[in-house]
C-alpha atoms as a PDB file:
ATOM      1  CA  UNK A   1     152.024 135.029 114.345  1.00  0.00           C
ATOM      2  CA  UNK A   2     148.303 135.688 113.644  1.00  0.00           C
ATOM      3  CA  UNK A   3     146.511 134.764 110.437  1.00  0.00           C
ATOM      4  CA  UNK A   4     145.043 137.557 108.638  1.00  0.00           C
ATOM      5  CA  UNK A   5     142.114 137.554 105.332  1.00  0.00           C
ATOM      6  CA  UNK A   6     142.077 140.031 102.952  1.00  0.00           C
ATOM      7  CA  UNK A   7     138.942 140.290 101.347  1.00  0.00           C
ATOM      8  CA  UNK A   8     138.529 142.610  98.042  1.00  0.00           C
ATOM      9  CA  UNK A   9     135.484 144.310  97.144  1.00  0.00           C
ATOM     10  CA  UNK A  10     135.872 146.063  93.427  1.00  0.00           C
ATOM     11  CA  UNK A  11     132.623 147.386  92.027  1.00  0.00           C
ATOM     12  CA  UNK A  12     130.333 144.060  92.195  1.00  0.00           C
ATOM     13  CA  UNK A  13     133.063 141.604  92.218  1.00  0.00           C
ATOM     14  CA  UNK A  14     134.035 140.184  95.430  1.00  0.00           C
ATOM     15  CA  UNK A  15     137.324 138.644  96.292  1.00  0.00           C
ATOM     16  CA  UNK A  16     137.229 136.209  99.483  1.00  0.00           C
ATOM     17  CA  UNK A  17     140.753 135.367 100.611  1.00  0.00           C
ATOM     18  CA  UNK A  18     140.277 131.757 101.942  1.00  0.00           C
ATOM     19  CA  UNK A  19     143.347 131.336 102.932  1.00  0.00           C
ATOM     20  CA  UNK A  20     145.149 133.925 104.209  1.00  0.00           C
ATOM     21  CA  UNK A  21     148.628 135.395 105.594  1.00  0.00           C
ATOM     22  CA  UNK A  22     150.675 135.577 108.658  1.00  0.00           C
ATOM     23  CA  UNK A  23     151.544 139.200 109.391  1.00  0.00           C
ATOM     24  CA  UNK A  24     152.961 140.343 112.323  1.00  0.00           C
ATOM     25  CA  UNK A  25     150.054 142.863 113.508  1.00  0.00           C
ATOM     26  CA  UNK A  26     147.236 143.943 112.579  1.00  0.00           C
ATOM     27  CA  UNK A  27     148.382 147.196 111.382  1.00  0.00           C
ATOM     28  CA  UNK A  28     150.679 145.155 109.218  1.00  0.00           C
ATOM     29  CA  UNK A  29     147.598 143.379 107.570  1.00  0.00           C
ATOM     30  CA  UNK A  30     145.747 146.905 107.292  1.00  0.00           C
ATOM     31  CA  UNK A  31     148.838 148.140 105.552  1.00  0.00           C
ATOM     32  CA  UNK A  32     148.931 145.084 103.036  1.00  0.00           C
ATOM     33  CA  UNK A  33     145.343 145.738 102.137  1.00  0.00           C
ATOM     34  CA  UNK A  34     146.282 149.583 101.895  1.00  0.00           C
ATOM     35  CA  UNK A  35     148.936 148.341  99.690  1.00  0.00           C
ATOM     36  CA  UNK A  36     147.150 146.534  97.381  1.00  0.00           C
ATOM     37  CA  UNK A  37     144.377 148.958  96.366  1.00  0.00           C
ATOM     38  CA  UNK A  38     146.207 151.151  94.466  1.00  0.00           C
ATOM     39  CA  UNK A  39     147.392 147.576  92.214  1.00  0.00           C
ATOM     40  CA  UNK A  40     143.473 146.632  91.891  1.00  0.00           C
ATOM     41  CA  UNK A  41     142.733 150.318  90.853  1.00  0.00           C
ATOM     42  CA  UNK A  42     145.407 150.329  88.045  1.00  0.00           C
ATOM     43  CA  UNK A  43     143.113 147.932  85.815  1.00  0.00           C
ATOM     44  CA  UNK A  44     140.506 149.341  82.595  1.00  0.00           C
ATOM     45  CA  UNK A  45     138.563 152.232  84.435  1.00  0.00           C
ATOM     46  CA  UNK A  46     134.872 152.266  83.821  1.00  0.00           C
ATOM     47  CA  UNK A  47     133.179 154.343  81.075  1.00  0.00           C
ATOM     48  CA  UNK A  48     131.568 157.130  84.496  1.00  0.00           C
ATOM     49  CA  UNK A  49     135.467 157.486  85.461  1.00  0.00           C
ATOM     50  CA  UNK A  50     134.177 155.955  88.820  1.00  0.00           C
ATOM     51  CA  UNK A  51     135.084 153.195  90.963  1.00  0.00           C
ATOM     52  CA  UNK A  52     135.188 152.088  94.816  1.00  0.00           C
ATOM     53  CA  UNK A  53     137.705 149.113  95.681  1.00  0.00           C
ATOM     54  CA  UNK A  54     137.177 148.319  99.110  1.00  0.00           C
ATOM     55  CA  UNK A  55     139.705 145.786 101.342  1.00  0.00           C
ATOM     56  CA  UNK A  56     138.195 143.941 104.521  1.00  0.00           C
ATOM     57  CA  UNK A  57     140.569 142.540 106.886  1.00  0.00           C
ATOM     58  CA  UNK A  58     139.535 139.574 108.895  1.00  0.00           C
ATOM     59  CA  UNK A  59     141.097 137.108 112.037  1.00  0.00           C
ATOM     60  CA  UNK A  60     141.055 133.229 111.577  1.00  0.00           C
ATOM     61  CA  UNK A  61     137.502 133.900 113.953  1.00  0.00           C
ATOM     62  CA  UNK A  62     136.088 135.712 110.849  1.00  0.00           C
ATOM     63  CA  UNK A  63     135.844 138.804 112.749  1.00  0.00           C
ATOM     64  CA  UNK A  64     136.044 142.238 110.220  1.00  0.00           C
ATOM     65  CA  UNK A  65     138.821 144.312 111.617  1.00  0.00           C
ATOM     66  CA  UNK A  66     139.414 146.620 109.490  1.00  0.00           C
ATOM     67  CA  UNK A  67     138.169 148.345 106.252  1.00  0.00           C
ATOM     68  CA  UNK A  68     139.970 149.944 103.740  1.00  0.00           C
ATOM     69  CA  UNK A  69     138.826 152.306 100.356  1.00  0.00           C
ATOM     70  CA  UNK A  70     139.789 153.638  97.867  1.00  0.00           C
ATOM     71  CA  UNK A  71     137.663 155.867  95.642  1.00  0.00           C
ATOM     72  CA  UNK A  72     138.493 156.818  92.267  1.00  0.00           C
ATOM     73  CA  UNK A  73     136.302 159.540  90.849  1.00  0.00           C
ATOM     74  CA  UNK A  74     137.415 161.209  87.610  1.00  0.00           C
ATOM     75  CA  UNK A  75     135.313 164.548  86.550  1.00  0.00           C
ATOM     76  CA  UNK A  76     135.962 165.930  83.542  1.00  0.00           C
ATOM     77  CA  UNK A  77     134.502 168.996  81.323  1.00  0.00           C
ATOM     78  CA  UNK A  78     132.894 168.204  78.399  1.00  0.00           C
ATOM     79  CA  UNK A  79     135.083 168.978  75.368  1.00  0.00           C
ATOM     80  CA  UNK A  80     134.767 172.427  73.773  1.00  0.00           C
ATOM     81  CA  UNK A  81     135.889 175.032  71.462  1.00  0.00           C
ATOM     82  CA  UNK A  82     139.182 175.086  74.193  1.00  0.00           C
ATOM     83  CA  UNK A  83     139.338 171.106  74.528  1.00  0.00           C
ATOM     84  CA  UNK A  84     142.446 171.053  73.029  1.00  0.00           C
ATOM     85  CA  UNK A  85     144.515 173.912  75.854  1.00  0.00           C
END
């Protein structure tokens, strides 16, 4: 089976996978980085209520497959005399 990286891009931190997984496919990697976002995007949101988490997908060559994101954007009206309906 193929050997697959998944690379994680949250914000400014970058996660390199350096040693990666056998999956089947790659559709089967892209879905195991599709997978994962939604764990990454569970942690302390940031004080704008936005955030991009972005998954690479790379062969054993180092070649970028696929990319994968998620965007979280929360928008929210600022509280008022009906804040509380």
């Amino acid at each position: 089976m193929p050997r697959y990286f998944l690379d994680f891009l949250d914000g400014e931190m970058w996660l390199k996978d350096e040693e990666g997984q056998e999956y089947e496919s790659l559709q089967a990697a892209r879905d195991a980085a599709i997978a994962a976002l939604p764990d990454i995007g569970r942690e302390a949101p940031p004080s704008d209520g936005r955030r991009d988490f972005v998954a690479y997908v790379r062969d054993e060559s180092g070649a970028q497959l696929c990319t994968v994101r998620l965007n979280l954007a929360a928008d929210c009206l600022p509280d008022g005399p009906n804040a509380d309906r």
